[in-house]
Protein backbone atom coordinates (compact mmCIF):
# COMPACT_ATOMS: atom_id res chain seq x y z
CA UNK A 1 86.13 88.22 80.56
CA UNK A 2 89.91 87.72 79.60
CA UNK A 3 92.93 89.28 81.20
CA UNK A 4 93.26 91.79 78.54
CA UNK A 5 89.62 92.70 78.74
CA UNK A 6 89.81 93.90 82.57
CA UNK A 7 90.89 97.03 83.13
CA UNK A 8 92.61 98.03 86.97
CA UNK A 9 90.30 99.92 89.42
CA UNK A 10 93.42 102.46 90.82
CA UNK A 11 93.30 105.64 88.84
CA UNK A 12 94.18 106.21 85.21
CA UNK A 13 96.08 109.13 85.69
CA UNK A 14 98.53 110.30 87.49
CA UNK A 15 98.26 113.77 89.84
CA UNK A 16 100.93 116.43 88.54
CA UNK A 17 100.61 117.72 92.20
CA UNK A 18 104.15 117.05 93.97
CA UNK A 19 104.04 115.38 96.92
CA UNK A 20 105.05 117.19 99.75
CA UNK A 21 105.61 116.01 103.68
CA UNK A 22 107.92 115.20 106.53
CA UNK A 23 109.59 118.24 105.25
CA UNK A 24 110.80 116.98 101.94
CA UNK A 25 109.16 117.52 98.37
CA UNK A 26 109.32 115.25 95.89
CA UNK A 27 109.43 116.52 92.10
CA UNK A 28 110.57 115.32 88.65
CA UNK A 29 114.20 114.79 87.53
CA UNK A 30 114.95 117.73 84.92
CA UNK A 31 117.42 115.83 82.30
CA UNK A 32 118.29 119.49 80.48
CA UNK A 33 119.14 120.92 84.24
CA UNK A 34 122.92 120.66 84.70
CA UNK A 35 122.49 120.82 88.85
CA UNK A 36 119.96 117.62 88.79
CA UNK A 37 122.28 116.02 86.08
CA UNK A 38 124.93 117.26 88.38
CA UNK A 39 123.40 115.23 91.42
CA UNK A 40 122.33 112.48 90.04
CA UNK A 41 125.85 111.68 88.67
CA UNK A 42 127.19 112.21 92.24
CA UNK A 43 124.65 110.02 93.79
CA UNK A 44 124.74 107.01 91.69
CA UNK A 45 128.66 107.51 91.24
CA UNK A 46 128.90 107.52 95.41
CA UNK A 47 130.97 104.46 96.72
CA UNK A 48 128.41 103.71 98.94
CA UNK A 49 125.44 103.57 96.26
CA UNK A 50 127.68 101.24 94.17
CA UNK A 51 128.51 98.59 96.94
CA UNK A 52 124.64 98.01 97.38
CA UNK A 53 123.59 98.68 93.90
CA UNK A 54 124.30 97.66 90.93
CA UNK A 55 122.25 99.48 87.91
CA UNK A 56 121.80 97.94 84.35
CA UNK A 57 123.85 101.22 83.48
CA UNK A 58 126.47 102.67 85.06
CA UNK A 59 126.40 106.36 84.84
CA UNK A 60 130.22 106.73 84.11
CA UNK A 61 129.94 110.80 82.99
CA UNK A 62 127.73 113.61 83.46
CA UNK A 63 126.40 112.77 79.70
CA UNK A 64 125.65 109.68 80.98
CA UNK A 65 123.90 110.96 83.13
CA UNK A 66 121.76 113.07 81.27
CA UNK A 67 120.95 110.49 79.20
CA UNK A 68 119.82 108.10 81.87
CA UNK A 69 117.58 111.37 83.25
CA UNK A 70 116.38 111.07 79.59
CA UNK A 71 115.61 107.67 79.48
CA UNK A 72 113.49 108.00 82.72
CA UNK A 73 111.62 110.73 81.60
CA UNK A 74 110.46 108.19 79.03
CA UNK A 75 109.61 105.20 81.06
CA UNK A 76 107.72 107.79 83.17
CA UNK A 77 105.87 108.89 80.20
CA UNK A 78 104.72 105.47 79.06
CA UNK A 79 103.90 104.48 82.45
CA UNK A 80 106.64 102.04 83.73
CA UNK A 81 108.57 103.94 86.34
CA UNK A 82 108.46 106.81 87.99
CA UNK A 83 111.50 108.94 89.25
CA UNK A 84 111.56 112.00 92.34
CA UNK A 85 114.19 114.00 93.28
CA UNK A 86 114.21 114.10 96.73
CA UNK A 87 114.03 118.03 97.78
CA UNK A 88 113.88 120.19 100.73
CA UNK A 89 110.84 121.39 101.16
CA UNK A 90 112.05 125.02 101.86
CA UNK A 91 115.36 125.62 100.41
CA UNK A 92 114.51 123.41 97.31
CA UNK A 93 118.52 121.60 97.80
CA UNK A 94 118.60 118.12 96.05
CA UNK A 95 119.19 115.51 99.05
CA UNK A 96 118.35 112.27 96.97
CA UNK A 97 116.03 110.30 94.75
CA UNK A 98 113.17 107.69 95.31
CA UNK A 99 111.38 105.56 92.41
CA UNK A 100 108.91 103.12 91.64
CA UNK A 101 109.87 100.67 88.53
CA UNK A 102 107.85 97.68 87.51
CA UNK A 103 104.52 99.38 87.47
CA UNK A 104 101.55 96.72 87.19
CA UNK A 105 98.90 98.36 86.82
CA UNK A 106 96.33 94.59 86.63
CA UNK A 107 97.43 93.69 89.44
CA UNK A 108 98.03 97.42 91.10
CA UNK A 109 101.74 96.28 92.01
CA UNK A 110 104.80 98.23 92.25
CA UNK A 111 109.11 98.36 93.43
CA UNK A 112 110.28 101.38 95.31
CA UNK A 113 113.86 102.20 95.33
CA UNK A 114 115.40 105.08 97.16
CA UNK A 115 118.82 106.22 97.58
CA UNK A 116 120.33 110.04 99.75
CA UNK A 117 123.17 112.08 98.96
CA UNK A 118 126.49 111.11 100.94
CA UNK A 119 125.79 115.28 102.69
CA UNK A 120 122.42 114.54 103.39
CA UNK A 121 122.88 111.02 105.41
CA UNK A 122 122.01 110.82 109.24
CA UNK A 123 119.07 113.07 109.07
CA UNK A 124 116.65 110.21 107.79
CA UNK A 125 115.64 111.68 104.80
CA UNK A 126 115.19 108.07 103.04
CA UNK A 127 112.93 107.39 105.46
CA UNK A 128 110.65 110.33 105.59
CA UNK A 129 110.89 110.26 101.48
CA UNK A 130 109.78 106.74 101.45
CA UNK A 131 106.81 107.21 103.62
CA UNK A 132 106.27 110.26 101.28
CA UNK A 133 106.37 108.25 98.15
CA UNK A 134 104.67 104.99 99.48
CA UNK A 135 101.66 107.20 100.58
CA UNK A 136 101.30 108.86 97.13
CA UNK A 137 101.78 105.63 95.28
CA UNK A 138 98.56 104.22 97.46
CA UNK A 139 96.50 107.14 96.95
CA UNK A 140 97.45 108.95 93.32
CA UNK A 141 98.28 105.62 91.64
CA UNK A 142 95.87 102.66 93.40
CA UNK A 143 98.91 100.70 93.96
CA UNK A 144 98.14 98.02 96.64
CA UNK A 145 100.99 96.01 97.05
CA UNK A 146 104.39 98.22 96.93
CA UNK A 147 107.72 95.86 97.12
CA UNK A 148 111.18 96.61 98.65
CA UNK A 149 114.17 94.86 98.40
CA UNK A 150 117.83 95.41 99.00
CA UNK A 151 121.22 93.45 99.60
CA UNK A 152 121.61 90.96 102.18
CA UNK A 153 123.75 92.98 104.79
CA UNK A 154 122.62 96.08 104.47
CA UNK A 155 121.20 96.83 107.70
CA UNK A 156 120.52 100.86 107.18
CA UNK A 157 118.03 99.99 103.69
CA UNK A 158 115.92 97.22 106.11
CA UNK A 159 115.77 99.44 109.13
CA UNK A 160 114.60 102.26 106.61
CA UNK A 161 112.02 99.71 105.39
CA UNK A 162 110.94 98.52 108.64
CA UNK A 163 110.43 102.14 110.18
CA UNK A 164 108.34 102.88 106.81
CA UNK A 165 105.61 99.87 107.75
CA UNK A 166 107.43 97.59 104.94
CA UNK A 167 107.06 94.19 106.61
CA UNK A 168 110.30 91.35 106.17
CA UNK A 169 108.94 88.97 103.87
CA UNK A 170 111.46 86.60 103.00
CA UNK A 171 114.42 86.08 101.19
CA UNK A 172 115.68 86.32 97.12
CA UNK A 173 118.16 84.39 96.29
CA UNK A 174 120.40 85.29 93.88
CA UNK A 175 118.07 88.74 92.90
CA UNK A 176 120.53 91.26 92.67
CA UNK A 177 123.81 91.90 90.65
CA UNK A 178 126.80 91.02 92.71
CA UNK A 179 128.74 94.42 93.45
CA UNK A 180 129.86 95.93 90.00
CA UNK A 181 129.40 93.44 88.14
CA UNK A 182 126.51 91.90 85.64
CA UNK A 183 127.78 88.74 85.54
CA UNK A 184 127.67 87.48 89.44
CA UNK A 185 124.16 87.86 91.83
CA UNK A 186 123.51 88.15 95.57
CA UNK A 187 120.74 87.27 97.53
CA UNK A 188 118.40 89.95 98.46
CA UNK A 189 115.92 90.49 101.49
CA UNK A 190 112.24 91.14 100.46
CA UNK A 191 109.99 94.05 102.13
CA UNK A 192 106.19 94.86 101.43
CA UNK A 193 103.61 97.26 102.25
CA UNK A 194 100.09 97.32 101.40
CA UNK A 195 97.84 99.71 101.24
CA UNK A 196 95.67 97.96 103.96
CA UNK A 197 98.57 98.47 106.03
CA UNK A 198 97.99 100.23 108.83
CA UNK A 199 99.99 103.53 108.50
CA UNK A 200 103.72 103.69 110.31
CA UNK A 201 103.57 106.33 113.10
CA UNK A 202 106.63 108.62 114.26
CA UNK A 203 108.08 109.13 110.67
């Protein structure tokens, strides 16, 4: 049987039930909602965000914005990414995002990206989302390998990834764009967690 033949033993579909834990809920990005457009201009815009990441597109307006909402909505839709807000569970407040791109579903292989709202920092909400998101991506979408990596020198995105089970594999070099620009790279550290895994405790 070829490559193309074989089909992936994780499921087909994906649940439309929103995961929900560690006090956070994770649901879709609403492009035509001017609060999530709102925060996800404010997020990605954040000086912070943009001295450890580096997007193909730079949200530079709150159309921008939209359309990048937009854009996700379709990648989602044809199976290549998906995209949560990052909500309280009870008041419903926006405190960040977390993603997986680079879905493989052959091989049952994913990325998972995650960033927090400057307000909502210190209260490890990227960690408990993570956990959150790594969990559903085992179990909804038979993903068995998930991957994580971030900047060299960031210590708060590989002590995130270390509390969430996501072992130190290793590093990139030269896998990331070079701060603000498209032009320039910087190494990056490499993270994984499988679904063997056993599961991280005290999240």
């Amino acid at each position: 049987m070829s490559r193309t033949d074989e089909r992936p033993s994780g499921p087909s579909r994906r649940s439309s039930v929103e995961p929900q834990g560690h006090g956070l809920r994770l649901g879709a990005w609403d492009a035509e909602s001017d609060a999530d457009v709102e925060a996800w201009f404010r997020g990605r815009a954040d000086p912070d965000f943009r001295r450890w990441n580096t997007p193909m597109t730079l949200d530079e307006s709150l159309e921008g914005a939209r359309e990048s909402l937009r854009q996700r909505a379709e990648s989602a839709a044809e199976g290549k990414t998906v995209a949560f807000r990052v909500t309280d569970a009870e008041s419903g407040v926006t405190l960040g995002q977390v993603g997986l791109s680079g879905i493989d579903p052959y091989m049952r292989r994913a990325v998972v990206g995650y960033w927090v709202l400057p307000e909502a920092r210190g209260r490890r909400i990227a960690t408990r989302a993570l956990d959150l998101a790594a969990r559903w991506a085992f179990a909804d979408l038979g993903i068995h390998r998930l991957e994580l990596d971030h900047v060299v020198g960031h210590a708060a995105s590989c002590r995130v990834a270390e509390l969430c089970g996501f072992a130190y594999e290793g590093t990139l070099r030269g896998a990331a764009f070079d701060e603000g620009r498209h032009d320039a790279f910087r190494d990056a550290h490499l993270h994984a967690r499988l679904a063997t895994d056993p599961a991280p405790q005290g999240i």
